[in-house]
PDB file of N, CA and C in Angstrom:
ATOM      1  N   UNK A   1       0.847  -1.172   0.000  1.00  0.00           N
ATOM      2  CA  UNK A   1       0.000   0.000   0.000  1.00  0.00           C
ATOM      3  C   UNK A   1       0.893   1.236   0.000  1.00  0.00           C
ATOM      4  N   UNK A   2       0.473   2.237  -1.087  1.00  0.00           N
ATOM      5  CA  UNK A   2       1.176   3.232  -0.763  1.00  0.00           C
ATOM      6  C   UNK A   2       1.198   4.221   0.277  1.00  0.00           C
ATOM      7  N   UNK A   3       2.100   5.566   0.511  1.00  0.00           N
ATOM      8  CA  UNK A   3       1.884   6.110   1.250  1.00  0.00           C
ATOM      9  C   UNK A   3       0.725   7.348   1.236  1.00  0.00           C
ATOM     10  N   UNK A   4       0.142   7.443   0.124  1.00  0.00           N
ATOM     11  CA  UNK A   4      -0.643   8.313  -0.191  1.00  0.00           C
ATOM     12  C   UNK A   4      -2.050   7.958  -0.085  1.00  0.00           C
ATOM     13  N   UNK A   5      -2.197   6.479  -0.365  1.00  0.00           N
ATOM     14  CA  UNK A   5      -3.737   5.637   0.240  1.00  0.00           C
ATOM     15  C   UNK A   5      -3.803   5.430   1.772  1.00  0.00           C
ATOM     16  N   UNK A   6      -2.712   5.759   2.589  1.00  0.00           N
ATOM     17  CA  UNK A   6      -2.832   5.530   4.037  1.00  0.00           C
ATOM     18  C   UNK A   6      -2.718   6.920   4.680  1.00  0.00           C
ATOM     19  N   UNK A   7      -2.305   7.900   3.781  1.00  0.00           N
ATOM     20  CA  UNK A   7      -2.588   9.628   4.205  1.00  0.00           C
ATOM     21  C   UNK A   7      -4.072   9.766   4.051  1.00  0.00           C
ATOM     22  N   UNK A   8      -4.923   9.120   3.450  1.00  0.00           N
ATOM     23  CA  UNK A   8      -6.238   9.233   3.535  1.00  0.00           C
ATOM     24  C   UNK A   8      -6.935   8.518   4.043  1.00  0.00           C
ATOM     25  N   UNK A   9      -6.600   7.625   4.962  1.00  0.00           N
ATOM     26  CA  UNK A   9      -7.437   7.009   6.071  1.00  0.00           C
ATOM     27  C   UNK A   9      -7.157   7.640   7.296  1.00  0.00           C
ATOM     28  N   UNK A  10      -8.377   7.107   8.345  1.00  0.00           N
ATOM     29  CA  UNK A  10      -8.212   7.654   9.511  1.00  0.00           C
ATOM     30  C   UNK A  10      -7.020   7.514  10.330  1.00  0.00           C
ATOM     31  N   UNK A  11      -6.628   7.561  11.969  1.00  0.00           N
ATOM     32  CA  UNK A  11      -6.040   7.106  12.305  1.00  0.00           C
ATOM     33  C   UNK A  11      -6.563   5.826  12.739  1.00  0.00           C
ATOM     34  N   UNK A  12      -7.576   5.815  13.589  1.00  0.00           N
ATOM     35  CA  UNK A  12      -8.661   4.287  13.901  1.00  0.00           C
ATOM     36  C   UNK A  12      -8.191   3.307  12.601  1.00  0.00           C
ATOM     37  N   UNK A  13      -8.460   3.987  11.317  1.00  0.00           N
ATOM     38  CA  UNK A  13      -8.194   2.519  10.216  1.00  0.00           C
ATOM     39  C   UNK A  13      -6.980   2.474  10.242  1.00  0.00           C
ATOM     40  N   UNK A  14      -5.484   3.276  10.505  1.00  0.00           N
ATOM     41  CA  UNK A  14      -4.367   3.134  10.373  1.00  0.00           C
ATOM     42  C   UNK A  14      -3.809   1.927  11.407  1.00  0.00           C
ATOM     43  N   UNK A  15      -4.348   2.152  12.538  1.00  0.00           N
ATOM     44  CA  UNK A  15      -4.493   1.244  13.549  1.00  0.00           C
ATOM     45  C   UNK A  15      -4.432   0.121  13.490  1.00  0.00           C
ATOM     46  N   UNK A  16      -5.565  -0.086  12.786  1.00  0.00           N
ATOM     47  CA  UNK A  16      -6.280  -1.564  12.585  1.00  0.00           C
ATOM     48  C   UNK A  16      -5.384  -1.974  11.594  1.00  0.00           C
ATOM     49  N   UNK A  17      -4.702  -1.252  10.473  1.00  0.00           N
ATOM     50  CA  UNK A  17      -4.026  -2.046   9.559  1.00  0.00           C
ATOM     51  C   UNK A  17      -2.697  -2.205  10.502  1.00  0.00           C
ATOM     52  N   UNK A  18      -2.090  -1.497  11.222  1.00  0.00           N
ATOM     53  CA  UNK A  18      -1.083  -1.836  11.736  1.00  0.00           C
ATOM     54  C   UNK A  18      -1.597  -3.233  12.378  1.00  0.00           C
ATOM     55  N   UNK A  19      -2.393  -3.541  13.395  1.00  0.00           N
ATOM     56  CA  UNK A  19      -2.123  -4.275  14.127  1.00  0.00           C
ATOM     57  C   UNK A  19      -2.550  -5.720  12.978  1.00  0.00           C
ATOM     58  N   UNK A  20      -3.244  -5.473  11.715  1.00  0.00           N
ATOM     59  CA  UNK A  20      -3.583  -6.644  10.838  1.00  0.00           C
ATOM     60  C   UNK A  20      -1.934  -6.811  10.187  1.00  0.00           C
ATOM     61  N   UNK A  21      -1.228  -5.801   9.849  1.00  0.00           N
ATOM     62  CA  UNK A  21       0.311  -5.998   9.638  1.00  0.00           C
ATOM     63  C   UNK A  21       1.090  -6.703  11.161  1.00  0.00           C
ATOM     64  N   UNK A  22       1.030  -6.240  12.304  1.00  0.00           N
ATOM     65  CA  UNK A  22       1.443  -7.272  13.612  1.00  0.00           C
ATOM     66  C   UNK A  22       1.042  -8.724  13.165  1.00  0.00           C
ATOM     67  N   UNK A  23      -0.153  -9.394  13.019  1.00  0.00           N
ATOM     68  CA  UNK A  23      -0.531 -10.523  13.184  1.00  0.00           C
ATOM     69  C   UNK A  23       0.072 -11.063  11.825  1.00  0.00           C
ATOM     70  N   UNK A  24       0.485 -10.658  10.579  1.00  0.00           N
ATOM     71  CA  UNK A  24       0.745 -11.207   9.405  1.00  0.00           C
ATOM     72  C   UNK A  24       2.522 -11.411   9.505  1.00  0.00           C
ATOM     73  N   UNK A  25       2.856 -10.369   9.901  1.00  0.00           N
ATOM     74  CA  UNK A  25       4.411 -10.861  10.682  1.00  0.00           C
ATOM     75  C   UNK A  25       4.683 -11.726  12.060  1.00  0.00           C
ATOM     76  N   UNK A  26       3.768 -12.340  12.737  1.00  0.00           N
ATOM     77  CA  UNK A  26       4.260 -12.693  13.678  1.00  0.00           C
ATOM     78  C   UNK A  26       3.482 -14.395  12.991  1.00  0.00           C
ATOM     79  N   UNK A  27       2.449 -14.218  11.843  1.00  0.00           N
ATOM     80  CA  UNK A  27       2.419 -15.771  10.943  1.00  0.00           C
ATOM     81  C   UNK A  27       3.609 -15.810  10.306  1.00  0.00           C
ATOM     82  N   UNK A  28       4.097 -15.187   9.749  1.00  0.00           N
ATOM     83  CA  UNK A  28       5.689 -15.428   9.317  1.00  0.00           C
ATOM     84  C   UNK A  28       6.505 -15.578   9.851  1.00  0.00           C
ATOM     85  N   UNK A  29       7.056 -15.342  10.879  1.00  0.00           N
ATOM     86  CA  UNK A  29       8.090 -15.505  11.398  1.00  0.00           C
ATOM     87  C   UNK A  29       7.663 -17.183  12.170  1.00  0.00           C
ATOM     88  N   UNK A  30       6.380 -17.459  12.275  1.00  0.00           N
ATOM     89  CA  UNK A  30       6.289 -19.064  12.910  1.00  0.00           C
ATOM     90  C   UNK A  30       6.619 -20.001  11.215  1.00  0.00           C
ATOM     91  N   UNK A  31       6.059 -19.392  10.212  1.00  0.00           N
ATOM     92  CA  UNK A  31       6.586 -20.048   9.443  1.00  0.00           C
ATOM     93  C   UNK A  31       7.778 -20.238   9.095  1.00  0.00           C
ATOM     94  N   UNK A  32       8.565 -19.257   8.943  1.00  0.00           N
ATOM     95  CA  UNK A  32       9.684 -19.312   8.779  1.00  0.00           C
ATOM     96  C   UNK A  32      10.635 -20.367  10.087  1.00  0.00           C
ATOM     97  N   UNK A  33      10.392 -20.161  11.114  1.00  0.00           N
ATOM     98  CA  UNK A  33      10.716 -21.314  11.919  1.00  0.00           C
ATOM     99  C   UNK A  33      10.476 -22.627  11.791  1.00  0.00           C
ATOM    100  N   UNK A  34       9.295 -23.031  11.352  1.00  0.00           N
ATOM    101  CA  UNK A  34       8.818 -24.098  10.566  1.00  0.00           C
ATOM    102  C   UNK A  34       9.257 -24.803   9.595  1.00  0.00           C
ATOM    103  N   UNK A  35       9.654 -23.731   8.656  1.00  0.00           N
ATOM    104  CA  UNK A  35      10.184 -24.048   7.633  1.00  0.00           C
ATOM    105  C   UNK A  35       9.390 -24.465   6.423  1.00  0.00           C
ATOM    106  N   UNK A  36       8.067 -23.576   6.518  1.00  0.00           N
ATOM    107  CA  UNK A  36       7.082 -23.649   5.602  1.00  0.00           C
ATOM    108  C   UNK A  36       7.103 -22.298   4.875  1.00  0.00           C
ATOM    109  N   UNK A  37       7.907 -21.152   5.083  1.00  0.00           N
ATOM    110  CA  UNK A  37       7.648 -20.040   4.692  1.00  0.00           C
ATOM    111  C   UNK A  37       8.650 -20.360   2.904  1.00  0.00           C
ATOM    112  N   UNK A  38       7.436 -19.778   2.290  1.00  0.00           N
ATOM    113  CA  UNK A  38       7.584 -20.285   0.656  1.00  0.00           C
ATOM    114  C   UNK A  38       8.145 -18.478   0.353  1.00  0.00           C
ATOM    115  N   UNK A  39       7.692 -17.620   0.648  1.00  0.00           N
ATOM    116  CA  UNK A  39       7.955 -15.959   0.133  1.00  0.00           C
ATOM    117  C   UNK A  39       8.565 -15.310   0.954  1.00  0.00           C
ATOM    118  N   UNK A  40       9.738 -15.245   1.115  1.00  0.00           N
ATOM    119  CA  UNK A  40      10.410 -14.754   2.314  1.00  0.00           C
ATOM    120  C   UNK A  40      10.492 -13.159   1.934  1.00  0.00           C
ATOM    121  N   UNK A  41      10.608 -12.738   0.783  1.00  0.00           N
ATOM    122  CA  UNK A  41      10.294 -11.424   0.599  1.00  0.00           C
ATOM    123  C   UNK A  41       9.150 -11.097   0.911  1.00  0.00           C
ATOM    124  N   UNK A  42       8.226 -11.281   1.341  1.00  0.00           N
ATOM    125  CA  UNK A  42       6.980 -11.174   1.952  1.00  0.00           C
ATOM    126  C   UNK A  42       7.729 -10.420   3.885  1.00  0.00           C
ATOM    127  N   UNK A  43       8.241 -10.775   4.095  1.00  0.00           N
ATOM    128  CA  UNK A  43       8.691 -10.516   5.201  1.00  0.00           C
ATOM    129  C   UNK A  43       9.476  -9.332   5.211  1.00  0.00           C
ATOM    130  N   UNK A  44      10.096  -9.007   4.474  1.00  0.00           N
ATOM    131  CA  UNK A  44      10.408  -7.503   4.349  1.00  0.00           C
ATOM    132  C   UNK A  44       9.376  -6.516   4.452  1.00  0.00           C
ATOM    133  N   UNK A  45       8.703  -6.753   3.142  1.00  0.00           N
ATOM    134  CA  UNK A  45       7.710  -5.792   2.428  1.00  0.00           C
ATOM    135  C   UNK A  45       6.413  -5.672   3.975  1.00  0.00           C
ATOM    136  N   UNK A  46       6.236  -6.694   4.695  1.00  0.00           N
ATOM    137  CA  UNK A  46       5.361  -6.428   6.073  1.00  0.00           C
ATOM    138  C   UNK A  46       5.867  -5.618   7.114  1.00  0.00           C
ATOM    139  N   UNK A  47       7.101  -5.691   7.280  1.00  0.00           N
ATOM    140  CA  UNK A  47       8.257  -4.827   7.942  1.00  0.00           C
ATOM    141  C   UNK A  47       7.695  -3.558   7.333  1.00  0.00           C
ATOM    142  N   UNK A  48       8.202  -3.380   5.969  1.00  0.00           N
ATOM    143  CA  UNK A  48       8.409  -1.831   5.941  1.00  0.00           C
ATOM    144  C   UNK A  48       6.968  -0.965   5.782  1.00  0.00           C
ATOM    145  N   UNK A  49       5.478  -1.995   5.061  1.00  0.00           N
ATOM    146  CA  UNK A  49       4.550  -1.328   5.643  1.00  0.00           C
ATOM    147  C   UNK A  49       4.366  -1.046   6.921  1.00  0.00           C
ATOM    148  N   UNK A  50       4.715  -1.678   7.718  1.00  0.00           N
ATOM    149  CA  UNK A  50       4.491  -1.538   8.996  1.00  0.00           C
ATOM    150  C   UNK A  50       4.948  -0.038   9.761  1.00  0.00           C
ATOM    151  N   UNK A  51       6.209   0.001   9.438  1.00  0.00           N
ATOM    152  CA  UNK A  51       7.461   1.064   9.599  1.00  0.00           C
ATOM    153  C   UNK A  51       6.810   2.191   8.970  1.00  0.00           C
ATOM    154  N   UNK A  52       6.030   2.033   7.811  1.00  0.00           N
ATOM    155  CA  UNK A  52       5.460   3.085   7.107  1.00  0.00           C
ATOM    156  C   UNK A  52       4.130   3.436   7.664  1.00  0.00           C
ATOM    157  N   UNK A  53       3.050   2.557   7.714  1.00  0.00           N
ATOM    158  CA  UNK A  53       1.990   2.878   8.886  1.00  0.00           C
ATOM    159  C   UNK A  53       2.352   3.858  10.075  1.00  0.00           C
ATOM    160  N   UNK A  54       3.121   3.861  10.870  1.00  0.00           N
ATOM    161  CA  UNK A  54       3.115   3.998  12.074  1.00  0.00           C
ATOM    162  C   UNK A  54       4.277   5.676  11.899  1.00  0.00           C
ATOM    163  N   UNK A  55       4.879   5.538  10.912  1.00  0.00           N
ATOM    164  CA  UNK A  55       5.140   7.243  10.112  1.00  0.00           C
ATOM    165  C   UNK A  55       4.316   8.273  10.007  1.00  0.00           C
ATOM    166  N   UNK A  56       2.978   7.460   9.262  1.00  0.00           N
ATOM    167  CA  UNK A  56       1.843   8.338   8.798  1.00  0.00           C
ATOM    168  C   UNK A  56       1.045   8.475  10.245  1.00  0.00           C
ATOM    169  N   UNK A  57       0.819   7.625  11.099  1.00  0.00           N
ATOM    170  CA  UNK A  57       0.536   8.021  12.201  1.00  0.00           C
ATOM    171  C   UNK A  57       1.267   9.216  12.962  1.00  0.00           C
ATOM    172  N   UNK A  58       2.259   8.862  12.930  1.00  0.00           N
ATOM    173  CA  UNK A  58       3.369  10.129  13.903  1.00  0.00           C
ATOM    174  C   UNK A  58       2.972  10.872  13.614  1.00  0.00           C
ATOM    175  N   UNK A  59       3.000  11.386  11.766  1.00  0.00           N
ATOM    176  CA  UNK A  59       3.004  12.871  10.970  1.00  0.00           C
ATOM    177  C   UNK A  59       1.315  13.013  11.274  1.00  0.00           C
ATOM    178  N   UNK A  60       0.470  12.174  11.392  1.00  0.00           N
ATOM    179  CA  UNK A  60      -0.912  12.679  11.760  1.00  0.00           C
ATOM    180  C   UNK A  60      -0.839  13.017  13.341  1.00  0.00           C
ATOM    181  N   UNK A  61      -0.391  12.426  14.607  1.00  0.00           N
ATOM    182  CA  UNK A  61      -0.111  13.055  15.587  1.00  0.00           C
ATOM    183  C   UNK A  61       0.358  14.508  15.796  1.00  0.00           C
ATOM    184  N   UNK A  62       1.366  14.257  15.262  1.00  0.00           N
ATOM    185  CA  UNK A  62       1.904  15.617  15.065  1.00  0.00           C
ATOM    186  C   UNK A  62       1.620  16.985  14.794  1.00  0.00           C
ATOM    187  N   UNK A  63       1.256  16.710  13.513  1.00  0.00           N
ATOM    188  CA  UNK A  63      -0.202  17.524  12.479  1.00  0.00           C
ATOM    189  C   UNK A  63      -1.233  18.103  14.293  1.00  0.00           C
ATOM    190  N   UNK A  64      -1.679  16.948  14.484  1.00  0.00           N
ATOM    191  CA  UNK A  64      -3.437  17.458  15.169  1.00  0.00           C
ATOM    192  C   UNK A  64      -2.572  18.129  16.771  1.00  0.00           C
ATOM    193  N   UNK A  65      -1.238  18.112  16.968  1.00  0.00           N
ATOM    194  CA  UNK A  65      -0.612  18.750  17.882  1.00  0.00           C
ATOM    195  C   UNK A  65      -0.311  19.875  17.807  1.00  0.00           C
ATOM    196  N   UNK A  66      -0.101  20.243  16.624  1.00  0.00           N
ATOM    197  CA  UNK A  66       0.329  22.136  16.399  1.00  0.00           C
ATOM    198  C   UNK A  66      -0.652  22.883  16.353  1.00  0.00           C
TER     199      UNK A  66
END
């Protein structure tokens, strides 16, 4: 998802995708222990939405602080 489709959601939906990005990395990383994980680039790309979610949050914190 880009960063420009998540500048236009709320923070409540930013939320929720973060924590639906938590639960999709913490199925990967059991797979990957497993040794069932087939897309390991998948595991980046959840990382850095994640990292990116929680940006657009800050800069919306921030924003409704000044």
């Amino acid at each position: 998802m880009s960063a420009t489709e998540l500048r236009d959601k709320t923070p409540d939906q930013l939320r929720e995708e973060l924590v639906n990005l938590k639960k999709e990395s913490f199925n990967l990383r059991f797979q990957q222990a497993t040794g069932a994980l087939e897309n390991t680039a998948r595991m980046k790309q959840v990382r850095r939405e994640a990292a990116r979610v929680k940006t657009i949050l800050n800069e919306k914190a921030a924003g409704g602080a000044e």
